[in-house]
N, C-alpha and C. Protein backbone atom coordinates (compact mmCIF):
# COMPACT_ATOMS: atom_id res chain seq x y z
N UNK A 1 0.76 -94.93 96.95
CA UNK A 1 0.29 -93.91 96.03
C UNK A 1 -1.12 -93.49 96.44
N UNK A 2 -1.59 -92.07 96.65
CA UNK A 2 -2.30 -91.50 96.85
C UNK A 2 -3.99 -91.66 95.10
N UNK A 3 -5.21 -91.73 96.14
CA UNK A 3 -6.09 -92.34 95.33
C UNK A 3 -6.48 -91.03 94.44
N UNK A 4 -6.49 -91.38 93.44
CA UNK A 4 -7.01 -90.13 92.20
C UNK A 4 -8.84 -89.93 92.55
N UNK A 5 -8.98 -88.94 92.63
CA UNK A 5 -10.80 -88.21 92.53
C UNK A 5 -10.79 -88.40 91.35
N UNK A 6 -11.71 -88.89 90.75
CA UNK A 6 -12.57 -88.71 89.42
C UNK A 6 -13.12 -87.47 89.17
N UNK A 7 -12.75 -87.16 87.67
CA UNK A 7 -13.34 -86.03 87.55
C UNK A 7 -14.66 -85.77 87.40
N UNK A 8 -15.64 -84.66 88.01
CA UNK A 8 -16.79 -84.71 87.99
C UNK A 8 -17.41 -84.67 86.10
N UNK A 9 -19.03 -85.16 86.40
CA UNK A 9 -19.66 -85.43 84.92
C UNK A 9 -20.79 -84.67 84.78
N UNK A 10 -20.82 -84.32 83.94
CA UNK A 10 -22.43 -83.23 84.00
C UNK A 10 -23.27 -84.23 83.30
N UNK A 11 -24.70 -84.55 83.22
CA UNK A 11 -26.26 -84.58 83.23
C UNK A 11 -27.10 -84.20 82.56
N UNK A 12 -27.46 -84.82 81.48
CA UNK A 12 -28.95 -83.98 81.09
C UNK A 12 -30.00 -85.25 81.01
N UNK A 13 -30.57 -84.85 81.61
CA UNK A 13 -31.27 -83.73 82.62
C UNK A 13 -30.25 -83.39 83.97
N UNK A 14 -30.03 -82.15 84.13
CA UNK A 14 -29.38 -81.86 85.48
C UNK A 14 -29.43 -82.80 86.54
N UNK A 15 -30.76 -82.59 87.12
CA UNK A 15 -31.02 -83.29 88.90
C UNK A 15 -32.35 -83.83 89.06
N UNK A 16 -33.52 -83.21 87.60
CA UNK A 16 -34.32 -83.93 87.97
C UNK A 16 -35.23 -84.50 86.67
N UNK A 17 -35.94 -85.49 86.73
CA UNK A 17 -36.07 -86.52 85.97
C UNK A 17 -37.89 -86.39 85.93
N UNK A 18 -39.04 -85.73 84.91
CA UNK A 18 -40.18 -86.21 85.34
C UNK A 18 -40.43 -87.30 84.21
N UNK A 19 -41.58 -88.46 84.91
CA UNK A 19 -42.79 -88.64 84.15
C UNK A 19 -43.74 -88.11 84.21
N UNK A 20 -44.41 -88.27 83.06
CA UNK A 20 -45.84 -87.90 82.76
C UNK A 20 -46.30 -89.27 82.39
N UNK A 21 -47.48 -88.71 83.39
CA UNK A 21 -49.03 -90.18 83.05
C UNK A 21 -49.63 -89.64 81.84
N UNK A 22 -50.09 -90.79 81.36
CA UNK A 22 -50.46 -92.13 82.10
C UNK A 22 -49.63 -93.22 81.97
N UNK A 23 -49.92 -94.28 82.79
CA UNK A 23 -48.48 -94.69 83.09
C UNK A 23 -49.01 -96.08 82.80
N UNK A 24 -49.64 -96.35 81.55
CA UNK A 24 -50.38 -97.54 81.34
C UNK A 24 -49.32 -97.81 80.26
N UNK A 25 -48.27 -97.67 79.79
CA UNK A 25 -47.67 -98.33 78.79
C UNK A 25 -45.92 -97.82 79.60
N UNK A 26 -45.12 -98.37 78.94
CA UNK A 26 -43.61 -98.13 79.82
C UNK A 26 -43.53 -97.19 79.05
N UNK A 27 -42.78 -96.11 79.85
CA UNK A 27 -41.99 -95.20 79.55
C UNK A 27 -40.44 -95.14 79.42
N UNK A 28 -39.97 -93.91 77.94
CA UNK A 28 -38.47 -94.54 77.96
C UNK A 28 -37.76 -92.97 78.01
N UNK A 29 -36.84 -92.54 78.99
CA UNK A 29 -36.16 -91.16 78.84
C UNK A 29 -35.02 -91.63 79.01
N UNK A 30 -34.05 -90.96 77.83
CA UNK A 30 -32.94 -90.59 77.51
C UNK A 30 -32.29 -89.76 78.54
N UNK A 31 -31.19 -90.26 79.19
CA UNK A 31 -30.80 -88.97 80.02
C UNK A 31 -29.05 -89.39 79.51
N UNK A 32 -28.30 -88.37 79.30
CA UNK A 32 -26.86 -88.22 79.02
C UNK A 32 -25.71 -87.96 80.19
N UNK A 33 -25.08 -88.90 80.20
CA UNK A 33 -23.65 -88.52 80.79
C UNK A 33 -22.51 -88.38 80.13
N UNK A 34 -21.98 -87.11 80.83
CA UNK A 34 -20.80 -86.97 80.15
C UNK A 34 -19.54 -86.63 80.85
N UNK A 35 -18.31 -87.19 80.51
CA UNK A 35 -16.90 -87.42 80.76
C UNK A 35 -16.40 -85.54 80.61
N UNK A 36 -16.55 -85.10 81.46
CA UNK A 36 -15.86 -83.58 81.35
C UNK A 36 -14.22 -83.94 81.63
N UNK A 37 -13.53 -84.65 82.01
CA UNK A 37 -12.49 -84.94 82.44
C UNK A 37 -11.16 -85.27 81.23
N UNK A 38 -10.16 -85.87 81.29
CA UNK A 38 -9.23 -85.94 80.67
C UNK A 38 -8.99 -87.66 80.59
N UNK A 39 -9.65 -88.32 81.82
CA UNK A 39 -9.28 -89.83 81.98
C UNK A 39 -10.49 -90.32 81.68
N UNK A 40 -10.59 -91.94 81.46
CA UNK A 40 -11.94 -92.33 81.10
C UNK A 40 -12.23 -92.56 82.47
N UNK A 41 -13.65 -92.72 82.36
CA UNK A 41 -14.48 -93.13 83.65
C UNK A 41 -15.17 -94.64 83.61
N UNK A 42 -15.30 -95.20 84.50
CA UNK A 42 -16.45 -96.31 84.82
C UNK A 42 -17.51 -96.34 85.45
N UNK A 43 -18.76 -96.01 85.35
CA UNK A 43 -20.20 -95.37 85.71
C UNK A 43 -21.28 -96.90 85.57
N UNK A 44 -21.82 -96.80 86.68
CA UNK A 44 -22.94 -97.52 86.62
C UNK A 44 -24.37 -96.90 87.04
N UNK A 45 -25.33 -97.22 87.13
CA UNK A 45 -26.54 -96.32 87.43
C UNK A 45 -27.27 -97.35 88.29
N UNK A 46 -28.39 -96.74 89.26
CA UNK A 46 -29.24 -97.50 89.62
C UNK A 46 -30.05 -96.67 90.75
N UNK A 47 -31.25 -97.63 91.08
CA UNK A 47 -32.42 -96.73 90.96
C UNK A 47 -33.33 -96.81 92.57
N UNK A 48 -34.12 -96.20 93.28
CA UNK A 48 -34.69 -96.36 94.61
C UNK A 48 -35.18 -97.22 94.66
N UNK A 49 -36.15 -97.28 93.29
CA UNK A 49 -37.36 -98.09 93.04
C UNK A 49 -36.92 -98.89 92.06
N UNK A 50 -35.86 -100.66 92.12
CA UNK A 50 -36.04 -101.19 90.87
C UNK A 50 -36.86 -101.24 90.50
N UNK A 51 -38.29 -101.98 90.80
CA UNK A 51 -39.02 -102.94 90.46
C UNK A 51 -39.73 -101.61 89.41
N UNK A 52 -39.73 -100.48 89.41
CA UNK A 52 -40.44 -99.40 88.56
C UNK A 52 -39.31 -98.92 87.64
N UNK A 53 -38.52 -99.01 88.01
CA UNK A 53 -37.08 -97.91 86.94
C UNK A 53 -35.78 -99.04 86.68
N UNK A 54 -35.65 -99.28 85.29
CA UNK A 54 -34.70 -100.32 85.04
C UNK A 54 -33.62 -99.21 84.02
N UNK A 55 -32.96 -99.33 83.26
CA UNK A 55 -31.93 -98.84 82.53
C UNK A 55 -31.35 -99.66 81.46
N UNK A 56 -31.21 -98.67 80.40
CA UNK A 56 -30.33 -99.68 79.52
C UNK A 56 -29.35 -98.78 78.77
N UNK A 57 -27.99 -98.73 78.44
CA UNK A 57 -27.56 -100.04 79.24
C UNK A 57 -27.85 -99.18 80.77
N UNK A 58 -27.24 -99.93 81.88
CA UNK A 58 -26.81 -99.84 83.50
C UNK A 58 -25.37 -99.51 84.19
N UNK A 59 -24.41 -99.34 82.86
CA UNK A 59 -22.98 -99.71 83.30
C UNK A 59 -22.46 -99.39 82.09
N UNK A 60 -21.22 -98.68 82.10
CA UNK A 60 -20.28 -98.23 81.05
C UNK A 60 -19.34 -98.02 81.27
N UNK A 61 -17.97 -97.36 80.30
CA UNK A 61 -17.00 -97.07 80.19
C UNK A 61 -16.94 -95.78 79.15
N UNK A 62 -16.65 -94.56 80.08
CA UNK A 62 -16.46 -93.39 79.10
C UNK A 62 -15.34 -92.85 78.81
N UNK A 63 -15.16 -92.66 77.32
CA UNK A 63 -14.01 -92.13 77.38
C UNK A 63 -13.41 -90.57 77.47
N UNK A 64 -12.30 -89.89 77.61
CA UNK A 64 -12.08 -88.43 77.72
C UNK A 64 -12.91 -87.92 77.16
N UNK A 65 -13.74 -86.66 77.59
CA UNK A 65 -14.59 -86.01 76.70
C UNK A 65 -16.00 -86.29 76.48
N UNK A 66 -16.32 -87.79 76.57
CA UNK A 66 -17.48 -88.68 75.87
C UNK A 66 -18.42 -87.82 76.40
N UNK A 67 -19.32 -88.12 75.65
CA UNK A 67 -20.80 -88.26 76.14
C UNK A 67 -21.78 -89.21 75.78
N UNK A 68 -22.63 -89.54 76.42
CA UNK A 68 -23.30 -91.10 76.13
C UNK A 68 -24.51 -91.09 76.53
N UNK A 69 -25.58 -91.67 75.57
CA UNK A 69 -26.79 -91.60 76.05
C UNK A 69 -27.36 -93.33 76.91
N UNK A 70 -28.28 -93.34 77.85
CA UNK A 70 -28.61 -94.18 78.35
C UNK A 70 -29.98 -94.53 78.38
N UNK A 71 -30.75 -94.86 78.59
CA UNK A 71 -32.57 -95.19 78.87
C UNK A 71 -32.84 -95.74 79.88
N UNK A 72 -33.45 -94.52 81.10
CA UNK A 72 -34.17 -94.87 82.29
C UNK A 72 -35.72 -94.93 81.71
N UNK A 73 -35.90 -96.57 81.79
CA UNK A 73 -37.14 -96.75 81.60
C UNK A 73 -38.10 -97.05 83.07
N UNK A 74 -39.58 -96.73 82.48
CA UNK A 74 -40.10 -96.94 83.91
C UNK A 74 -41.28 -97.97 83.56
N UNK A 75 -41.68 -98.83 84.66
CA UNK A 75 -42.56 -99.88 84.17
C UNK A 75 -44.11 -99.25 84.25
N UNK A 76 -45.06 -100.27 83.92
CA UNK A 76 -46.53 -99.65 83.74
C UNK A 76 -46.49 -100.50 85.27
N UNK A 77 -47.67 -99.28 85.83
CA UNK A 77 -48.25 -98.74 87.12
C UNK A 77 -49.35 -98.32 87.16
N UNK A 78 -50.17 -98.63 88.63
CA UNK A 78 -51.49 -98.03 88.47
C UNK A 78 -51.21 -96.54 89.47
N UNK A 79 -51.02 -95.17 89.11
CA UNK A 79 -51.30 -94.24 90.02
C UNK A 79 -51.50 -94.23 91.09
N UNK A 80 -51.39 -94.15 92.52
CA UNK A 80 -51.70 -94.15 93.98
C UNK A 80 -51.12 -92.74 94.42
N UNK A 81 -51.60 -91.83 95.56
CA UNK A 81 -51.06 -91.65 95.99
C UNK A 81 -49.88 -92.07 96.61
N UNK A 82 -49.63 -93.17 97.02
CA UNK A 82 -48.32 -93.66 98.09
C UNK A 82 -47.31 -94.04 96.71
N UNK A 83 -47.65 -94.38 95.47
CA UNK A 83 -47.08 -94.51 94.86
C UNK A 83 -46.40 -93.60 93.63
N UNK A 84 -46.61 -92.75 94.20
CA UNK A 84 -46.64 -91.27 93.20
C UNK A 84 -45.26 -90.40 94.16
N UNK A 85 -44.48 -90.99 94.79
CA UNK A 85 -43.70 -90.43 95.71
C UNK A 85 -42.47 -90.21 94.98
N UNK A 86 -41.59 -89.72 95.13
CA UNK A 86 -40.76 -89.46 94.34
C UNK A 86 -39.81 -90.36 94.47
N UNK A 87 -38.77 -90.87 93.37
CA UNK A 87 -37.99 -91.90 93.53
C UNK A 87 -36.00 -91.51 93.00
N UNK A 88 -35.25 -91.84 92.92
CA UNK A 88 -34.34 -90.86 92.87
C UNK A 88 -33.26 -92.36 92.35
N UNK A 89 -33.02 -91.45 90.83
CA UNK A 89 -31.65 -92.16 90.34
C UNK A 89 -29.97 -91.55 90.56
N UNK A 90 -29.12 -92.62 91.12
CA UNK A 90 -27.99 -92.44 91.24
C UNK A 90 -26.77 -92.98 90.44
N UNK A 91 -26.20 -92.18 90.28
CA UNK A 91 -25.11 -92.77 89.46
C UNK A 91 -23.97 -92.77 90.05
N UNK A 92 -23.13 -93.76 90.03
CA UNK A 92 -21.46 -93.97 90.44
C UNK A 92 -20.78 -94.42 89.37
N UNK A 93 -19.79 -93.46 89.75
CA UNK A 93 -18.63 -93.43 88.55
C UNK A 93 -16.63 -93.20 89.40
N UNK A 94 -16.32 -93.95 89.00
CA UNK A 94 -14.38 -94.13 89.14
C UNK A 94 -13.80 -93.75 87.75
N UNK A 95 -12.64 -93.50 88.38
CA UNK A 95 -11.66 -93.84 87.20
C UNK A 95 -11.66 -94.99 86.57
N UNK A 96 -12.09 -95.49 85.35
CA UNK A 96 -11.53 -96.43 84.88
C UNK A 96 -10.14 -96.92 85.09
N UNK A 97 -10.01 -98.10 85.76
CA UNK A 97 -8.49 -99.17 85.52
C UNK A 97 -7.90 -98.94 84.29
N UNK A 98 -6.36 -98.53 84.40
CA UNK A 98 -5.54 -98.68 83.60
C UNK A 98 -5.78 -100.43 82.73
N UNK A 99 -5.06 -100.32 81.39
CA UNK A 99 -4.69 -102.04 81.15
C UNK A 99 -6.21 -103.14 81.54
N UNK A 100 -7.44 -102.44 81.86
CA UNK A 100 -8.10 -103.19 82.41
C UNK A 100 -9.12 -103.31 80.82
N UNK A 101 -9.37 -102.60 79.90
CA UNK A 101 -9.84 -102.94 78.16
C UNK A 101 -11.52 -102.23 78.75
N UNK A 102 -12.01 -101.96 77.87
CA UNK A 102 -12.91 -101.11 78.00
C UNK A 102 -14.30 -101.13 78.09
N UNK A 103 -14.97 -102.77 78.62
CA UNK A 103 -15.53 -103.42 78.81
C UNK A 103 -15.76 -103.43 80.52
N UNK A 104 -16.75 -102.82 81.01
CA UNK A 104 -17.39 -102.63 82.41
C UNK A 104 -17.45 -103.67 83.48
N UNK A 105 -16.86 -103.46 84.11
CA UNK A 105 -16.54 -104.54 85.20
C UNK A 105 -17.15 -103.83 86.62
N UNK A 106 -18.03 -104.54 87.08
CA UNK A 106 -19.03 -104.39 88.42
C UNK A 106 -17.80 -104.63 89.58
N UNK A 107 -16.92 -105.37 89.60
CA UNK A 107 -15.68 -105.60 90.35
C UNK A 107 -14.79 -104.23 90.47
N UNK A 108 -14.54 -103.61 89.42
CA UNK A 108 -13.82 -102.30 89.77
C UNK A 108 -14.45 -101.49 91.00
N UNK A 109 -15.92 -101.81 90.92
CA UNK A 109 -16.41 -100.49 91.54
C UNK A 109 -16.08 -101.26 93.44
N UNK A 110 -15.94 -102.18 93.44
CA UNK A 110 -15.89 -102.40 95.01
C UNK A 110 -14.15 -102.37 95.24
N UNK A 111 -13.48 -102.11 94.95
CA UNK A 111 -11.75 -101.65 94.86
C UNK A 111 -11.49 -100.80 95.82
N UNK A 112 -10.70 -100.38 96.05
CA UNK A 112 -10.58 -99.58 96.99
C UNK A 112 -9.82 -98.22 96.04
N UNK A 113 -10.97 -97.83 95.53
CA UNK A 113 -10.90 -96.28 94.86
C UNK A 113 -12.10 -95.26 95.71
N UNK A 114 -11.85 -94.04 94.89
CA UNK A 114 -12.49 -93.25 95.52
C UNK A 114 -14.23 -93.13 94.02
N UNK A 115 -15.40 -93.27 95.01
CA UNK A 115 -16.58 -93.53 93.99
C UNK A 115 -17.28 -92.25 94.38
N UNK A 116 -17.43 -91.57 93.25
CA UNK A 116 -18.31 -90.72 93.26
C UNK A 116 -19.74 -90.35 93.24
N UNK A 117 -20.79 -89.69 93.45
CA UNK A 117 -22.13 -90.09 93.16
C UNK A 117 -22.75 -88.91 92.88
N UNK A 118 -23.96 -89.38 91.65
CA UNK A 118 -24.68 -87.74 91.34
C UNK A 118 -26.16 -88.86 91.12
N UNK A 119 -27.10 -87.83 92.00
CA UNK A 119 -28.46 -88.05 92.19
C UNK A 119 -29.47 -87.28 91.43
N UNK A 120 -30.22 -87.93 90.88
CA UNK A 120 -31.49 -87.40 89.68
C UNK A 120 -32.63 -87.59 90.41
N UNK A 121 -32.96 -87.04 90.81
CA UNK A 121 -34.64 -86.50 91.44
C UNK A 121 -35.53 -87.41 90.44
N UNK A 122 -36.49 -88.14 90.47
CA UNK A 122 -37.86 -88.64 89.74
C UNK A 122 -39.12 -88.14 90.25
N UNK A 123 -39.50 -87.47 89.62
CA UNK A 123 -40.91 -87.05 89.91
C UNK A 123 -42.18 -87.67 88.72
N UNK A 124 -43.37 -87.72 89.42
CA UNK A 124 -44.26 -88.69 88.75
C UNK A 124 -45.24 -87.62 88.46
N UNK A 125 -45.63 -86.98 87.42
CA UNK A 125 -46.43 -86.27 86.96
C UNK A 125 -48.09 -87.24 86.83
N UNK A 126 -49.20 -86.84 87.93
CA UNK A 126 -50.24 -87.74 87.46
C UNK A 126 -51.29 -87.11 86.55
């Protein structure tokens, strides 16, 4: 049997993601994914820069239609140029497994399905 494409998910924010300094306390942005499709999806997120950009949650299960909010948070930093570079969040998402219950499994994503990916630009406003 031939592997199903996931249907694509739209973004808000589209593609790109700023902070604004000062960057002396963590920052928390909301960004939304959503299930344009008919099947559920399995999406995880992750980031150029862990050690600066964590997520919560990191990993889901959407269903037809859904939309879902997440929190790319960013840690406190001292400004640098070299560190002011831009950093870029990605997301991968499959079909959710049939029979598999609706609880996110990091194991689906190494399967031999087809994984999709959509990239969010980070820019650091100083």
């Amino acid at each position: 049997m031939a592997k199903q494409m996931p249907t694509d998910i739209k973004t808000e924010p589209l593609d790109k993601l700023y902070f604004n300094a000062p960057f002396k306390e963590k920052k928390n942005y909301k960004i939304a994914i959503i299930n344009t499709g008919a099947k559920p999806l399995a999406w995880c997120v992750k980031s150029t820069n862990v050690s600066r950009i964590s997520f919560d949650p990191s990993a889901g299960v959407l269903d037809a239609n859904e939309t879902f909010m997440f929190s790319a948070i960013t840690e406190v930093f001292e400004p640098t140029p070299e560190n002011l570079k831009q950093d870029q969040i990605t997301i991968e998402w499959i079909l959710a497994p049939d029979g598999e219950g609706r609880k996110f499994n990091r194991e689906w994503m190494q399967r031999d399905v087809i994984v999709r990916r959509k990239h969010i630009t980070v820019f650091y406003n100083p």
